[in-house]
Protein backbone atom coordinates (compact mmCIF):
# COMPACT_ATOMS: atom_id res chain seq x y z
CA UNK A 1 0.00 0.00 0.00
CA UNK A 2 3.09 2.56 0.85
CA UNK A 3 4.45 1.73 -2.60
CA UNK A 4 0.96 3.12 -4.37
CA UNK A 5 0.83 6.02 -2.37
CA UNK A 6 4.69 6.89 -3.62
CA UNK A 7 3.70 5.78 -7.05
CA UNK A 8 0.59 8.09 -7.13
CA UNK A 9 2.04 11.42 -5.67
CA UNK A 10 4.90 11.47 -8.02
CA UNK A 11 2.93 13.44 -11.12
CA UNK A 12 2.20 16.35 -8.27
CA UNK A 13 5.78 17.63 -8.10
CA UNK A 14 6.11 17.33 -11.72
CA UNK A 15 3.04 19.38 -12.69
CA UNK A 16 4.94 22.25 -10.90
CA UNK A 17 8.01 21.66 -12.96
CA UNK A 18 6.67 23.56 -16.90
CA UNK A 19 5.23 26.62 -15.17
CA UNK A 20 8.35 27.20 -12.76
CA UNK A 21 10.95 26.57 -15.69
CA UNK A 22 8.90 28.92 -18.19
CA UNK A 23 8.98 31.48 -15.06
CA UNK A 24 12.64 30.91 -14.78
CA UNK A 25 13.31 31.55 -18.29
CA UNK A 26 11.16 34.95 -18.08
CA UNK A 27 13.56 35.75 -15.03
CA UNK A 28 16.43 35.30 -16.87
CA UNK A 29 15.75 36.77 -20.17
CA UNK A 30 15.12 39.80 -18.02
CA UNK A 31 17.89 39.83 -15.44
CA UNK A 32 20.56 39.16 -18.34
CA UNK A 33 19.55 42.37 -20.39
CA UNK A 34 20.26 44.31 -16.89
CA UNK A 35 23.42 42.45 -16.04
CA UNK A 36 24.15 43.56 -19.57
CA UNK A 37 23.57 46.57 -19.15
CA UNK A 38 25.40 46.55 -15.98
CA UNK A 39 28.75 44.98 -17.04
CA UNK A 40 29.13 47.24 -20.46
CA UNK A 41 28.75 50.09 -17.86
CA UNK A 42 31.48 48.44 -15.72
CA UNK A 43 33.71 47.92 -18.93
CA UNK A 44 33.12 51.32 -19.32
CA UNK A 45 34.12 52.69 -16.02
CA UNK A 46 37.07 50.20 -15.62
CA UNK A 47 38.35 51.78 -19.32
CA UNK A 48 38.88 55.27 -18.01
CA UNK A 49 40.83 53.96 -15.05
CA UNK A 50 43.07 51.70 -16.62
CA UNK A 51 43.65 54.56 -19.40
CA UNK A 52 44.92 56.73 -16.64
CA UNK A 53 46.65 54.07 -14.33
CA UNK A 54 48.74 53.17 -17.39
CA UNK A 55 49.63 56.25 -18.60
CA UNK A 56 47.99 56.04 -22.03
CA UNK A 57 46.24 59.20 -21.46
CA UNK A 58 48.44 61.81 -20.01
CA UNK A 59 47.24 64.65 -18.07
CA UNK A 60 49.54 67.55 -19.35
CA UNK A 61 48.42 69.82 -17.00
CA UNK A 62 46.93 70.18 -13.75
CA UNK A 63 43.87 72.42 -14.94
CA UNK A 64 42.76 68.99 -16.73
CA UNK A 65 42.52 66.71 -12.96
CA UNK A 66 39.30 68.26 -12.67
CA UNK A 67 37.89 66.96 -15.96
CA UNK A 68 39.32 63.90 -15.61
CA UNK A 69 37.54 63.13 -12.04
CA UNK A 70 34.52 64.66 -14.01
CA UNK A 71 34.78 62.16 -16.30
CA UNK A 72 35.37 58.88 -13.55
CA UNK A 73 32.69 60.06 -11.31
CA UNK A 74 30.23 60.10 -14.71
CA UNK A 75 31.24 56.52 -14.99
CA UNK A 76 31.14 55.45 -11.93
CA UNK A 77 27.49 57.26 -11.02
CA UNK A 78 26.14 55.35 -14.35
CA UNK A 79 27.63 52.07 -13.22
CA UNK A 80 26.58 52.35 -9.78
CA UNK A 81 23.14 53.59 -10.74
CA UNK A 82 22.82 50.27 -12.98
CA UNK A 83 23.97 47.97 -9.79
CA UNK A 84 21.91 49.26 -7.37
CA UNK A 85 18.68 49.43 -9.68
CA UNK A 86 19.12 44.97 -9.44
């Protein structure tokens, strides 16, 4: 009698199984465009550093710092704006 009542309650977990996986695949069609979005804002940021950690862009003079932290702090709101939004 045990052995029926196993036998017969196995279809109930699997009728939750299509709806949860097409729910899952919504989630992560939607989640994917924002992590996305998220690391081409981090490639973004993580450009302007390593442009002036390596010395490919040289600040010539000292006038230009500001515009430089203008520029990092633009990145770096736009990338943090995207994180914090998940």
């Amino acid at each position: 009698m045990a052995d029926f009542a196993l036998f017969a309650a196995q279809p109930f977990p699997l009728m939750f199984m299509p709806p949860l996986a097409f729910i899952a695949l919504l989630l992560e069609k939607k989640l994917g465009k924002d992590y996305e979005d998220i690391s081409d804002k981090n490639a973004a940021l993580t450009k302007v550093i390593e442009e002036n950690i390596t010395g490919v862009r040289t600040v010539k003079a000292f006038s230009a710092e500001s515009l430089e932290m203008k520029k990092f702090d633009e990145k770096n709101e736009a990338y943090d704006n995207a994180r914090q939004w998940i």
